[in-house]
Every structure is written in C-alpha cells, then in structure tokens.
N, C-alpha and C. Protein backbone atom coordinates (compact mmCIF):
# COMPACT_ATOMS: atom_id res chain seq x y z
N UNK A 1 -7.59 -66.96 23.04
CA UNK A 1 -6.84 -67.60 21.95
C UNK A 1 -5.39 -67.11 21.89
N UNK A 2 -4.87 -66.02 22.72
CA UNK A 2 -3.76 -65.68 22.40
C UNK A 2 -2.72 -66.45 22.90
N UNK A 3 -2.41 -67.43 23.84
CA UNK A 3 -1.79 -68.63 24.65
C UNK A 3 -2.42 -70.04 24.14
N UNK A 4 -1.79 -71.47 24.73
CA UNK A 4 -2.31 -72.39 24.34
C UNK A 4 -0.85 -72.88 23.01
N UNK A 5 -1.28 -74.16 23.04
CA UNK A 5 -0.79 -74.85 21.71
C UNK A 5 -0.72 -74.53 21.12
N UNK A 6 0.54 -74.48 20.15
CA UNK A 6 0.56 -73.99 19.06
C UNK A 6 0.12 -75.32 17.64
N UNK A 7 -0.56 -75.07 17.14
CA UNK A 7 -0.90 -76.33 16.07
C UNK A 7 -1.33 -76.06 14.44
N UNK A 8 -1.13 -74.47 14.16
CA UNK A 8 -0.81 -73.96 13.95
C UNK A 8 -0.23 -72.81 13.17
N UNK A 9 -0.02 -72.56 12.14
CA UNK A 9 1.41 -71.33 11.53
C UNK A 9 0.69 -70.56 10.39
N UNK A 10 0.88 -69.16 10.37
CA UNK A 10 0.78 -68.83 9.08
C UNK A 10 2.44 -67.90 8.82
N UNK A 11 2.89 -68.11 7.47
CA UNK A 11 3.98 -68.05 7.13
C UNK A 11 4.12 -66.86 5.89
N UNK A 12 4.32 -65.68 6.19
CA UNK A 12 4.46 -64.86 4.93
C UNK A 12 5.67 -64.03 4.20
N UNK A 13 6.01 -64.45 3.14
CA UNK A 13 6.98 -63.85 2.58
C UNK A 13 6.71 -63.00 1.49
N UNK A 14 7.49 -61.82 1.68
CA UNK A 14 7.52 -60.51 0.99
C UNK A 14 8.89 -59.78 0.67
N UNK A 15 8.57 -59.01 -0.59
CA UNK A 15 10.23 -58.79 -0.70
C UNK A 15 10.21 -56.52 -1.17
N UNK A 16 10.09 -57.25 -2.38
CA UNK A 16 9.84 -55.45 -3.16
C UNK A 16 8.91 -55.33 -3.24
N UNK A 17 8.21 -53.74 -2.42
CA UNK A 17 6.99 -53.30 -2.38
C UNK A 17 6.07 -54.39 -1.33
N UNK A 18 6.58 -54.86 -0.58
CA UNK A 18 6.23 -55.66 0.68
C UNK A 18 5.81 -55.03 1.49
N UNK A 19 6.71 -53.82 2.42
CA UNK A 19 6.18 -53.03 3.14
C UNK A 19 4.81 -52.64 3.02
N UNK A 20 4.62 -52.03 1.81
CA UNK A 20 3.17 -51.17 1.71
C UNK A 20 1.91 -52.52 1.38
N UNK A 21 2.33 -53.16 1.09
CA UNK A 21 1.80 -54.76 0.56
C UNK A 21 1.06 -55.04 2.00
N UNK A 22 1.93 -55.30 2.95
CA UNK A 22 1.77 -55.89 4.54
C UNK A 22 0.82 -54.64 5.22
N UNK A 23 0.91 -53.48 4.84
CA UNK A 23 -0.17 -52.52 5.69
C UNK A 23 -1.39 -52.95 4.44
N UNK A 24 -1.76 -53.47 3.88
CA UNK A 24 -3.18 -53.93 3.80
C UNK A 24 -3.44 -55.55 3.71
N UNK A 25 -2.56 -56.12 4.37
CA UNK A 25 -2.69 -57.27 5.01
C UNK A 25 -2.92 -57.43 6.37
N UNK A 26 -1.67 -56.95 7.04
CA UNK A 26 -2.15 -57.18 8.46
C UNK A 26 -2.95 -56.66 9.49
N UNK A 27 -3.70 -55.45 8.97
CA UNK A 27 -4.43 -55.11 9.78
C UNK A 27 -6.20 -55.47 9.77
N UNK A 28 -6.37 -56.47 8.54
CA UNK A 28 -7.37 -56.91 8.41
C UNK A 28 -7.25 -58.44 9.12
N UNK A 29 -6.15 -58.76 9.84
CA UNK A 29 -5.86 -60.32 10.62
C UNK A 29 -5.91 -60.00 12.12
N UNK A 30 -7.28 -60.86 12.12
CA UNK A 30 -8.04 -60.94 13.83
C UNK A 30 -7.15 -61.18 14.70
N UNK A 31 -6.93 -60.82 15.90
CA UNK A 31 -5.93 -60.47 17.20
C UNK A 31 -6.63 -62.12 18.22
N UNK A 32 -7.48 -62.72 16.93
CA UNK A 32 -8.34 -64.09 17.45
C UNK A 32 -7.58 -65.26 16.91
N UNK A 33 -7.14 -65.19 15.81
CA UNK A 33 -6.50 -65.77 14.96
C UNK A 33 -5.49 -67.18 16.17
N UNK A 34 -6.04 -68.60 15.79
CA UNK A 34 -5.65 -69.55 16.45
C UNK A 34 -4.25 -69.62 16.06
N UNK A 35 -3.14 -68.99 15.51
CA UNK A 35 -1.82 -69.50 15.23
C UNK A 35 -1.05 -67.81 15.23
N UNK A 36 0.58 -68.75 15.62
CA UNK A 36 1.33 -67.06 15.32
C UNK A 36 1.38 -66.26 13.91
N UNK A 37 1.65 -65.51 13.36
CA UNK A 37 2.07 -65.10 11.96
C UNK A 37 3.52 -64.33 12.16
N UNK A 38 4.28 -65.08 11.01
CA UNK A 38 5.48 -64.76 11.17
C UNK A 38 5.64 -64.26 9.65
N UNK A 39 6.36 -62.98 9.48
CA UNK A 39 6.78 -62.38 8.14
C UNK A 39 8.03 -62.28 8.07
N UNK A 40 8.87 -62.80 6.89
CA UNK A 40 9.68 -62.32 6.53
C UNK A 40 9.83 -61.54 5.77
N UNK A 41 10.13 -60.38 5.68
CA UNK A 41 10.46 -59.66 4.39
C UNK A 41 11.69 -58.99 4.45
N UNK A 42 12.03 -58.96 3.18
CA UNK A 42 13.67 -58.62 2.87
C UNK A 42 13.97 -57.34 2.58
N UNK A 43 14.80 -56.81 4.48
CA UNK A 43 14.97 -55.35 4.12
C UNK A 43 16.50 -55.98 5.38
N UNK A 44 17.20 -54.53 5.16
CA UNK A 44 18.54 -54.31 5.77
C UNK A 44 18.08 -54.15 7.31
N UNK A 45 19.34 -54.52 8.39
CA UNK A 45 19.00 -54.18 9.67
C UNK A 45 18.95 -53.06 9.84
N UNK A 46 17.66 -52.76 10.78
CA UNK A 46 17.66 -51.28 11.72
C UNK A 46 15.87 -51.09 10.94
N UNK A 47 15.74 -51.52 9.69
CA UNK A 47 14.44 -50.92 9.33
C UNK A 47 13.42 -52.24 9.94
N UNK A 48 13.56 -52.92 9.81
CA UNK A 48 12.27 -53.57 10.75
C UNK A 48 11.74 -53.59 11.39
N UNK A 49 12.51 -52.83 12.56
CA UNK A 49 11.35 -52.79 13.72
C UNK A 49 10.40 -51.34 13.56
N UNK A 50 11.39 -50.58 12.74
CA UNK A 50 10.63 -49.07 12.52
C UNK A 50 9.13 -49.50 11.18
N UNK A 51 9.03 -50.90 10.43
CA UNK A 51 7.96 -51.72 10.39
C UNK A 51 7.14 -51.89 10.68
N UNK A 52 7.64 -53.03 11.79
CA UNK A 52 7.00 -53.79 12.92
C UNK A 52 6.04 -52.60 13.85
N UNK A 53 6.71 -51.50 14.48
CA UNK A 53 6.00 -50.49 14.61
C UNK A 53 4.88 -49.74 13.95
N UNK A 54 4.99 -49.47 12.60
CA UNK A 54 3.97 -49.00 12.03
C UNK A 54 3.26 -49.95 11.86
N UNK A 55 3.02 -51.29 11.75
CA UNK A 55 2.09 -51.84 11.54
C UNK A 55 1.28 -52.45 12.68
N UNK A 56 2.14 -52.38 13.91
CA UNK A 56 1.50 -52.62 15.30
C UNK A 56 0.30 -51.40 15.38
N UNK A 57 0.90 -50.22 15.20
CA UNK A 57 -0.04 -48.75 15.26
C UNK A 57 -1.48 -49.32 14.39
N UNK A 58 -1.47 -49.89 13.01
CA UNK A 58 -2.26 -49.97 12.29
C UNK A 58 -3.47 -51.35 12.28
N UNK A 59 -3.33 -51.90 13.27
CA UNK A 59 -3.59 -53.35 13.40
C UNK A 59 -4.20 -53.56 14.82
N UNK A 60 -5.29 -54.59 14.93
CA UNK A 60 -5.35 -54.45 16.22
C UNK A 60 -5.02 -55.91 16.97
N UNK A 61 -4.20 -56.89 16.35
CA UNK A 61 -3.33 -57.41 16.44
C UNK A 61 -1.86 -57.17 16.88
N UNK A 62 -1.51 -57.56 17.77
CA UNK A 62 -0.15 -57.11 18.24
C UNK A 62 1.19 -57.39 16.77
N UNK A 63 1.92 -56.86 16.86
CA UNK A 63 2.89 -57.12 16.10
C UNK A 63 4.54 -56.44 16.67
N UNK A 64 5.13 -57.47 16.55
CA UNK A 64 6.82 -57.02 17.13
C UNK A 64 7.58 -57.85 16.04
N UNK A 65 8.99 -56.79 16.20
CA UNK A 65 10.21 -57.59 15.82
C UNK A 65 10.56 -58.79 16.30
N UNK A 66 11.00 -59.87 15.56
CA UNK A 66 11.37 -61.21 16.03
C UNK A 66 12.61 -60.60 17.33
N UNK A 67 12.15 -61.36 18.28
CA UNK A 67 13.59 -61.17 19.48
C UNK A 67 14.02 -62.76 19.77
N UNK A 68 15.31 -62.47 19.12
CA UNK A 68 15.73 -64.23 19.23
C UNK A 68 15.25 -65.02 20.70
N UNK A 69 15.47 -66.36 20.39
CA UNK A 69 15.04 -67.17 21.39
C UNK A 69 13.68 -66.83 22.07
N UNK A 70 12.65 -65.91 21.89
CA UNK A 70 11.26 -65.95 22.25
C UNK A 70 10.37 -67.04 21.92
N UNK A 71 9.84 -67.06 22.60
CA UNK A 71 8.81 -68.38 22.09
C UNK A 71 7.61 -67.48 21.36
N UNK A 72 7.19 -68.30 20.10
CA UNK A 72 5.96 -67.76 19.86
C UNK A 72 4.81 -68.33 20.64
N UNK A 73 3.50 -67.10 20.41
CA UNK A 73 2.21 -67.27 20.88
C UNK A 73 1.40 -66.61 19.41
N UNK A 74 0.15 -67.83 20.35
CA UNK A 74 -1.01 -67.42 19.14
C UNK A 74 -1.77 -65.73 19.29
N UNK A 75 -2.10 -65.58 17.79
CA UNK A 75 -2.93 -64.39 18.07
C UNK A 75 -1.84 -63.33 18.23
N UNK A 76 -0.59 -63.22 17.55
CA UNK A 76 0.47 -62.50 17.46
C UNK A 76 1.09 -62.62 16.25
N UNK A 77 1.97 -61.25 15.67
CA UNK A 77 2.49 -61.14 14.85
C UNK A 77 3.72 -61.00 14.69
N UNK A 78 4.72 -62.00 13.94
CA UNK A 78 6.55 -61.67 14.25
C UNK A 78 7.01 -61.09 13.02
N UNK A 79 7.48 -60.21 12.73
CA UNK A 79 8.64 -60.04 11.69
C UNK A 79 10.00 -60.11 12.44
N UNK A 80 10.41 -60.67 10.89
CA UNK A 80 11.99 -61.31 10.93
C UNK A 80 12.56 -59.85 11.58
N UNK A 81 13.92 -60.10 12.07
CA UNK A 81 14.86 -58.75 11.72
C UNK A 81 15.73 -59.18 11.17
N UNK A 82 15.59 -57.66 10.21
CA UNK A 82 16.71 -57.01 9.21
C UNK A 82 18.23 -57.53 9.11
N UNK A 83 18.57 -58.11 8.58
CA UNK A 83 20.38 -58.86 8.66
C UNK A 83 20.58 -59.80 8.97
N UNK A 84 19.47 -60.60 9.39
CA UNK A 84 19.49 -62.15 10.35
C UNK A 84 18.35 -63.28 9.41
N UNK A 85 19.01 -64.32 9.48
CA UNK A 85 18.54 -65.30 9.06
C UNK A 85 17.49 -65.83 10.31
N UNK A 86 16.75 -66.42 10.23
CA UNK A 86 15.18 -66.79 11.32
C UNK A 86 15.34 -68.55 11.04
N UNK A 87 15.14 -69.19 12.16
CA UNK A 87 14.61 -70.01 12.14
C UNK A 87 13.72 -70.35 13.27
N UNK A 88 12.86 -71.56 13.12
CA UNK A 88 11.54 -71.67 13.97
C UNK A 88 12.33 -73.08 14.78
N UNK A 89 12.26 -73.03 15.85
CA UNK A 89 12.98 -74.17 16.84
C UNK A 89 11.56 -75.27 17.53
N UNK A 90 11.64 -76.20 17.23
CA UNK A 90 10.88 -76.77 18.39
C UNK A 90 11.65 -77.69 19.72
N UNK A 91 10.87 -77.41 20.94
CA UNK A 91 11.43 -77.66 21.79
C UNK A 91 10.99 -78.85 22.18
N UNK A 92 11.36 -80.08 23.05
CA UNK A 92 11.34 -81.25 23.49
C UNK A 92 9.57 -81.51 24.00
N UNK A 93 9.47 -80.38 24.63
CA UNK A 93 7.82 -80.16 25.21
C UNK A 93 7.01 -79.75 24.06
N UNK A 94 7.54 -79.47 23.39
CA UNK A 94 6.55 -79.08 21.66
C UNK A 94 6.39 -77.26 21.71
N UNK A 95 7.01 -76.63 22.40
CA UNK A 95 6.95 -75.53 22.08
C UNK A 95 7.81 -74.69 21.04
N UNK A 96 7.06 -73.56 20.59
CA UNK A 96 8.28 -73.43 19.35
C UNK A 96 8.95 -72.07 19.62
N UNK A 97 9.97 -71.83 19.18
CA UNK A 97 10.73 -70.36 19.35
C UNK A 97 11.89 -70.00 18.28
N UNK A 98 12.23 -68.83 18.28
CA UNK A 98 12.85 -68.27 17.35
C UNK A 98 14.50 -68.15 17.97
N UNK A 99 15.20 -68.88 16.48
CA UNK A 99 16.56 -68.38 16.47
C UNK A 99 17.03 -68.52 15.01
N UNK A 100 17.73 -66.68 15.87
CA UNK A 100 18.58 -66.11 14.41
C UNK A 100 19.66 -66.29 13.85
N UNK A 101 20.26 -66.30 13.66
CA UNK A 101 21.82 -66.34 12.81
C UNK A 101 22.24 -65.77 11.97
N UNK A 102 23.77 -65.32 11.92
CA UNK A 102 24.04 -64.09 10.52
C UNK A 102 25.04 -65.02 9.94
N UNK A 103 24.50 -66.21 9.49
CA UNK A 103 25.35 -66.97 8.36
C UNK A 103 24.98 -65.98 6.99
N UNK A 104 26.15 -66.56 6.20
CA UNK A 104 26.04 -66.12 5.23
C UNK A 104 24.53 -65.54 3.89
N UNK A 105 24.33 -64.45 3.74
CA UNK A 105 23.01 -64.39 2.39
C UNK A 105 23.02 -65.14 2.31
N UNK A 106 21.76 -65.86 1.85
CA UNK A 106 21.22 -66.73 0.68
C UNK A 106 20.51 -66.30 -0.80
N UNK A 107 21.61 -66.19 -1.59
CA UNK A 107 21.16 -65.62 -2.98
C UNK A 107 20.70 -64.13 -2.75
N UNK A 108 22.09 -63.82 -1.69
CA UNK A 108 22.00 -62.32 -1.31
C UNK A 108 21.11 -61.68 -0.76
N UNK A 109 20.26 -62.47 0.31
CA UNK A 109 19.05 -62.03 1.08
C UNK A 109 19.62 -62.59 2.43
N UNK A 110 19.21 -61.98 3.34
CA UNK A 110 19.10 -62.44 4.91
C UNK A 110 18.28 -61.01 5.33
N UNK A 111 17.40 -61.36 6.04
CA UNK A 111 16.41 -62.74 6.44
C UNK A 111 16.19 -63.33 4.55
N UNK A 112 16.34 -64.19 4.59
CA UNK A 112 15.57 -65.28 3.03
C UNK A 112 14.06 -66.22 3.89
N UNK A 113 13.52 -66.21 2.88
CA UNK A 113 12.28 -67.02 3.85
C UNK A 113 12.43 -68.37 3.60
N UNK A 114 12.98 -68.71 2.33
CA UNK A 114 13.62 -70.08 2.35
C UNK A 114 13.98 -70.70 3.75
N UNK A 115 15.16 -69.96 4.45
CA UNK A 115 15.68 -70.36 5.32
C UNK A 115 14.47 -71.03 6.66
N UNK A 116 13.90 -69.49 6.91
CA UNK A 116 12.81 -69.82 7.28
C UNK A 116 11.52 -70.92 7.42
N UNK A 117 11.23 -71.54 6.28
CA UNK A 117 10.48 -72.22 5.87
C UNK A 117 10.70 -73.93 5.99
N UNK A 118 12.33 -73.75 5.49
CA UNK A 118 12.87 -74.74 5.62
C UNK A 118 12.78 -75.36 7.31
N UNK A 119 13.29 -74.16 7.74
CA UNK A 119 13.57 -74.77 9.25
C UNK A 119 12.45 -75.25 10.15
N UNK A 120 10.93 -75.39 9.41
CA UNK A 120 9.77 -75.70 9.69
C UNK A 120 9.43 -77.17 9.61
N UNK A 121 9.98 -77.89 8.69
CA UNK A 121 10.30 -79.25 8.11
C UNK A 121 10.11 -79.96 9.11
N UNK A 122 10.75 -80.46 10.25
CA UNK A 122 11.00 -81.25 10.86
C UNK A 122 9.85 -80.73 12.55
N UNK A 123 9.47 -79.99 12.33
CA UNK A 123 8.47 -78.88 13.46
C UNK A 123 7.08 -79.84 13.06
N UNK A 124 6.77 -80.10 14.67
CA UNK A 124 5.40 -80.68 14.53
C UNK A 124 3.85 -79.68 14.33
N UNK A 125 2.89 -79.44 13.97
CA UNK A 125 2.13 -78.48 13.51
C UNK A 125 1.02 -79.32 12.49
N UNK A 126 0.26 -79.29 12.70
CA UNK A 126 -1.08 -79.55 11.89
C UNK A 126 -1.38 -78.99 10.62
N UNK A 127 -1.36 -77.97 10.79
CA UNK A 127 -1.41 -77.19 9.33
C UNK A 127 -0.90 -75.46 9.24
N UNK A 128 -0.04 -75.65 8.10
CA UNK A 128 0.76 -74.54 7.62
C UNK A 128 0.13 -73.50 6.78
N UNK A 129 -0.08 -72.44 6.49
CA UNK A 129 -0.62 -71.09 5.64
C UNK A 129 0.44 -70.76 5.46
N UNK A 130 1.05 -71.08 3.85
CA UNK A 130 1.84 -69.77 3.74
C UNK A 130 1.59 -68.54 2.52
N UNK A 131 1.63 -67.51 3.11
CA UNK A 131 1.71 -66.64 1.74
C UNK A 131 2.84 -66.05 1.16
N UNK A 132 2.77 -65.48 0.08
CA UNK A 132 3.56 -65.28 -0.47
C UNK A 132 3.44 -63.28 -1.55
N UNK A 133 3.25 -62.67 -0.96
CA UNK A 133 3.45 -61.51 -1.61
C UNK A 133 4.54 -60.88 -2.30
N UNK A 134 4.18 -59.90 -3.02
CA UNK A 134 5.25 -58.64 -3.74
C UNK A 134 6.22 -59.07 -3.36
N UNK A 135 7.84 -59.33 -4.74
CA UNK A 135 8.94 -59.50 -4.51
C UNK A 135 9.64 -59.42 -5.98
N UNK A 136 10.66 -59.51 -5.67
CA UNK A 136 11.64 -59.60 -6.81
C UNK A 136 12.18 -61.50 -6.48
N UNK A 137 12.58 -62.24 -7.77
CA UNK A 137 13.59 -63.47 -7.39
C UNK A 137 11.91 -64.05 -6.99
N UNK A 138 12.78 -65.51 -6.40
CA UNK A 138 11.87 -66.80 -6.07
C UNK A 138 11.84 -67.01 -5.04
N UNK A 139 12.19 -66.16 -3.80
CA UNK A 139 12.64 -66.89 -2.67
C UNK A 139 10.47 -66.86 -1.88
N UNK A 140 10.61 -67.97 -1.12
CA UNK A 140 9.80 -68.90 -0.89
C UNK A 140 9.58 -69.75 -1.28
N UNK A 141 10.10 -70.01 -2.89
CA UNK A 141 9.17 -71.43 -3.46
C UNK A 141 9.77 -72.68 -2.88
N UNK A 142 11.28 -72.78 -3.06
CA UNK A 142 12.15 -73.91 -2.59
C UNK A 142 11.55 -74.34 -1.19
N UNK A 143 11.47 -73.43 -0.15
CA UNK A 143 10.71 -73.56 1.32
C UNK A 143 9.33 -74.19 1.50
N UNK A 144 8.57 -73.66 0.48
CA UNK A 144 7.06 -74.24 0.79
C UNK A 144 7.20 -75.59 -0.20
N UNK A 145 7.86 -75.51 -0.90
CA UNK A 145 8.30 -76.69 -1.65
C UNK A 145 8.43 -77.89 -1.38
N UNK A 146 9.35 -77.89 0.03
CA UNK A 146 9.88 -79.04 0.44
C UNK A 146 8.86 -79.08 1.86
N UNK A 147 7.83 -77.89 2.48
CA UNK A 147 6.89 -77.99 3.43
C UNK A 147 5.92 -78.83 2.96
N UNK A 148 5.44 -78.85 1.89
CA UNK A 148 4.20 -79.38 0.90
C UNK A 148 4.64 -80.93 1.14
N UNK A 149 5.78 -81.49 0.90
CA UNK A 149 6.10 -82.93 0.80
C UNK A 149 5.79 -83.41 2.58
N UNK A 150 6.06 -82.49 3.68
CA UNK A 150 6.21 -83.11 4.65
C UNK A 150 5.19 -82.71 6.09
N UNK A 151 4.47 -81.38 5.44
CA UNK A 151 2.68 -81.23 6.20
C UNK A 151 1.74 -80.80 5.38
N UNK A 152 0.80 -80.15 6.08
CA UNK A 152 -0.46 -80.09 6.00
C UNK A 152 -0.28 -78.63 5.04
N UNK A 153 -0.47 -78.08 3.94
CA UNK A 153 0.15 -77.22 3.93
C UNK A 153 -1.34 -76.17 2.78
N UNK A 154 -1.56 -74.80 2.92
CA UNK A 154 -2.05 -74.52 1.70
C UNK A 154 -1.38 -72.99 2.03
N UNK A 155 -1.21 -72.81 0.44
CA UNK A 155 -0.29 -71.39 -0.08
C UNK A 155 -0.90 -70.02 -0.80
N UNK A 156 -0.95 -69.17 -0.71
CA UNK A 156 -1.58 -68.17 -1.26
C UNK A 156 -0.69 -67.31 -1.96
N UNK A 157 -1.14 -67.06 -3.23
CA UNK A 157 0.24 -65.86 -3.86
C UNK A 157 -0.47 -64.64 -3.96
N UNK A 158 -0.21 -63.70 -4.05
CA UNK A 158 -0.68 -62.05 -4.80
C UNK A 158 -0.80 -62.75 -6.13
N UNK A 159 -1.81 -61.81 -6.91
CA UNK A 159 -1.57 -61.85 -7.88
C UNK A 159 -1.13 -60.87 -8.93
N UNK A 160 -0.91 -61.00 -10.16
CA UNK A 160 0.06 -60.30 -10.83
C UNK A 160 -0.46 -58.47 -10.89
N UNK A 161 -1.88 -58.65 -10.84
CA UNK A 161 -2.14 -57.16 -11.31
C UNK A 161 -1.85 -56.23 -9.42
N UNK A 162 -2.09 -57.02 -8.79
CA UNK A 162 -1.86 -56.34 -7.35
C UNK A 162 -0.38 -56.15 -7.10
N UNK A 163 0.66 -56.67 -7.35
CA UNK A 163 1.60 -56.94 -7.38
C UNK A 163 2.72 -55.52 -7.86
N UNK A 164 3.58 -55.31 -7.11
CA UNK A 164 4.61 -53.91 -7.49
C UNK A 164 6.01 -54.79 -8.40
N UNK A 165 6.22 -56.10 -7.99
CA UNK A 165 6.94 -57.54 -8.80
C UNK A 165 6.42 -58.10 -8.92
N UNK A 166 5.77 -59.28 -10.17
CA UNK A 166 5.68 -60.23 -9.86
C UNK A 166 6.37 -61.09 -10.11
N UNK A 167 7.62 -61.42 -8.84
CA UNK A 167 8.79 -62.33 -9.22
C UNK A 167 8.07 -63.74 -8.29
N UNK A 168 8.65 -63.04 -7.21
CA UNK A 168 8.19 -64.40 -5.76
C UNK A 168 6.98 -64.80 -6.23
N UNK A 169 5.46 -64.16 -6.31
CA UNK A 169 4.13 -65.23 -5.88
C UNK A 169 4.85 -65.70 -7.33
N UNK A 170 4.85 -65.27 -8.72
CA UNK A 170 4.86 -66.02 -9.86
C UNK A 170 6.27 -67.33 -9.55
N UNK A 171 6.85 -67.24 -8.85
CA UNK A 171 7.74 -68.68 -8.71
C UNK A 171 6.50 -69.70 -8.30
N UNK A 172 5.60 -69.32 -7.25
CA UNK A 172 4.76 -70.10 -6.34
C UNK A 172 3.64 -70.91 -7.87
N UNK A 173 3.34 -69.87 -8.55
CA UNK A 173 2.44 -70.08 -9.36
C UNK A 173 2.70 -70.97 -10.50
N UNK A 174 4.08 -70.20 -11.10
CA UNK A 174 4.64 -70.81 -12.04
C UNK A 174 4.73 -72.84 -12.07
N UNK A 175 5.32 -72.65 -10.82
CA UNK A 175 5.86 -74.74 -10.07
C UNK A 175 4.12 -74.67 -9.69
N UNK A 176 3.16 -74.39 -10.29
CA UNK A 176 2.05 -75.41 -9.74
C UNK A 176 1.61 -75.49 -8.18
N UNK A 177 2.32 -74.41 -7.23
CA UNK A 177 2.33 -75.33 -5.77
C UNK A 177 0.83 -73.84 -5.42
N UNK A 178 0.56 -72.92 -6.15
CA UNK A 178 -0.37 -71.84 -4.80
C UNK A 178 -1.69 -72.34 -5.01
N UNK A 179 -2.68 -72.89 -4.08
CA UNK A 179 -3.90 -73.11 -3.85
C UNK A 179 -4.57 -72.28 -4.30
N UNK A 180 -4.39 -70.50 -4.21
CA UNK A 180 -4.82 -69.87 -4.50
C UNK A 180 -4.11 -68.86 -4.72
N UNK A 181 -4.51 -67.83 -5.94
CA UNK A 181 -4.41 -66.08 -6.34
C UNK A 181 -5.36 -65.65 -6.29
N UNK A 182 -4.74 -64.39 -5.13
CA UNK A 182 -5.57 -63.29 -4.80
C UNK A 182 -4.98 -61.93 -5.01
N UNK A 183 -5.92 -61.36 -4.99
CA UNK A 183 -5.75 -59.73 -4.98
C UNK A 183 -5.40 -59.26 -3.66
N UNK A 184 -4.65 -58.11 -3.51
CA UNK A 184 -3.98 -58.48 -2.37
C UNK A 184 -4.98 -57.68 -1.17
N UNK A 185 -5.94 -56.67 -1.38
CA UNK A 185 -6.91 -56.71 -0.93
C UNK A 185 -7.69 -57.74 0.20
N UNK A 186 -7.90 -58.80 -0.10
CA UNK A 186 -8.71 -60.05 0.42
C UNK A 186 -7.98 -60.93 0.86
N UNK A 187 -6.42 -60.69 0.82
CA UNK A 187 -5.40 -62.01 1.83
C UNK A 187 -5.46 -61.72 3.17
N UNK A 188 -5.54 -60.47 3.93
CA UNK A 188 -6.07 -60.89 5.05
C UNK A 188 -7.15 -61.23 5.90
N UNK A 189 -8.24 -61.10 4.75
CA UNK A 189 -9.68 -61.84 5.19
C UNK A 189 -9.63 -63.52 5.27
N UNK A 190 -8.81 -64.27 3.88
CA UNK A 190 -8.64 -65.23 3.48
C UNK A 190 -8.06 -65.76 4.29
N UNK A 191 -6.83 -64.95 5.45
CA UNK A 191 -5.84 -65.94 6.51
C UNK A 191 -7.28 -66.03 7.61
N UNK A 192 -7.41 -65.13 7.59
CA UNK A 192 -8.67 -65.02 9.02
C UNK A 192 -9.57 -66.63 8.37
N UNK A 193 -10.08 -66.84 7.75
CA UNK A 193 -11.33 -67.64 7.32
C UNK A 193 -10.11 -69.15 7.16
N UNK A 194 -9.13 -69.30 6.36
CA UNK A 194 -8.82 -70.47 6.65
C UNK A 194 -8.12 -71.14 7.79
N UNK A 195 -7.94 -70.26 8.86
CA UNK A 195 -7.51 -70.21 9.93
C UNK A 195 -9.56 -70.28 11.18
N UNK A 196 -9.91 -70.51 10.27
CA UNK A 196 -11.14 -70.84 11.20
C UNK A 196 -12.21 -69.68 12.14
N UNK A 197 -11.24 -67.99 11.71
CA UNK A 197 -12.17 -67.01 12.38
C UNK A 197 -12.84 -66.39 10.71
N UNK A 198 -14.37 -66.17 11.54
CA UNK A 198 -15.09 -65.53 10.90
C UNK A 198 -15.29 -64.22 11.49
C-alpha cells in the first residue's frame, strides 16, 4: 500500500499545543493506511523537522519534513516546513506533489493550512479526511470550507475538553461543517477505520 494511486488524502491542521497533540495521533496511524497524511502545524522555520523527527522515532509509519517538489506516496507522513506556505500540485498524469512558497503570512501564519487546503480544490481525489486539532484563531475552517463544496469530504475536530485551545476545531464546529468530535485519544484510530484499515 505504500505506492500506487493516490485517491486519497488525509489533511491535518494544528496550531497551539499541536506538537504534543500529534504524538498521540500519529503513532496510532497504520504505515497501511491507503492515502498520504499531510500536517500542517504552525511553528517557525528550523523546528519542524526536529518534529518530524520525533515523531518518525515514535510511529511506525514513516514521517518527514515536506521537501518541496516531492511527490507524495501512500502510507506516509508529511509535515509542512516551518516559514513556508505548502501547496498540493497535481500533475497532468494525476500525480500529486508539494510546492512551497514564502509569500506573505496569512493572518500571520505560514505554513496556514488554509493555504494548504485551498490548494486541494481543483486536485482530483475521491475522498478527503480532514482533521483539525489544538489551536489558537480559525485557520482550517475557510479551507475545508470551500473543500466541502467541491469533494468528497468528512472532518474531524478535537474536542473542547482534550483540547490545550479550543480556537481552530471550535471554528470547524461552530460553522456546522465537523462530522465528528473526538477526544483526541481515538483520532488516530478513527483516520485508520475511515480510511478503510482495521
């Protein structure tokens, strides 16, 4: 499962208290898992990959720093890096890959997952997972917002008592759009199972 089509995505955004949030997420997400997982979370350059590292150690799922222009594969884990805006590219043959850019913050974030999310829009893919953990601000809702109008899409927030903020999932919750609140405990059982591994 780790090669092959991508068809596809789980999408997670995290902000304050994310870090420690994501070590009891990702190491409960099968290295089987039919799609890539890509995280954004909002920290300064240089700390992400020192991240991406600890959570590769903790997981038996691979996990790396986004390296621009890579193509993703299934059964892998990307975080954004630190200072760069992410977007998801699809290519003419339907493959997808990553490019960064240091345009300007968005509402004083880069990586923003907005950006991210957005740039998914027009990307062919069957069905989208996105979550949404620990943060300060709203950033994800606008993104899955305008994903919801144009695929297949279901959203998961933290919920408030698991939560170190509850700014981000409560945007998700607040607009009506999360399928589900969870404890943050059981979101990476929940990506595994709606993603089709038991």
């Amino acid at each position: 499962m780790a090669d092959g089509r991508i068809t596809k995505l789980v999408m997670i955004a995290s902000s304050t208290g994310g870090p420690k949030a994501l070590q009891s997420v990702i190491p409960y997400i099968s290295k089987h898992i039919p799609a890539p997982v890509v995280i954004v979370q909002h920290m300064p350059k240089g700390f992400t990959a020192t991240l991406a590292g600890r959570l590769n150690d903790m997981s038996e799922i691979g996990v790396s720093e986004v390296v621009d222009g890579e193509y993703l594969k299934n059964g892998h884990v990307y975080l954004a890096a630190g200072g760069k805006h992410l977007e998801i590219v699809q290519t003419v043959r339907g493959q997808l890959h990553f490019k960064e850019n240091t345009s300007d913050p968005v509402n004083g974030l880069r990586p923003c997952a907005n950006v991210t999310l957005k740039s998914l829009v027009p990307v062919s893919l069957d069905y989208i997972l996105c979550v949404v953990l620990t943060g300060m601000g709203a950033d994800g809702y606008l993104g899955i917002n305008e994903l919801r109008g144009n695929h297949n899409t279901y959203t998961i927030a933290q919920n408030k008592e698991t939560c170190v903020v509850y700014g981000m999932p409560r945007a998700i919750v607040d607009h009506g759009i999360a399928d589900a609140v969870l404890p943050l405990d059981i979101i990476g059982r929940e990506i595994n199972k709606k993603m089709g591994v038991h």
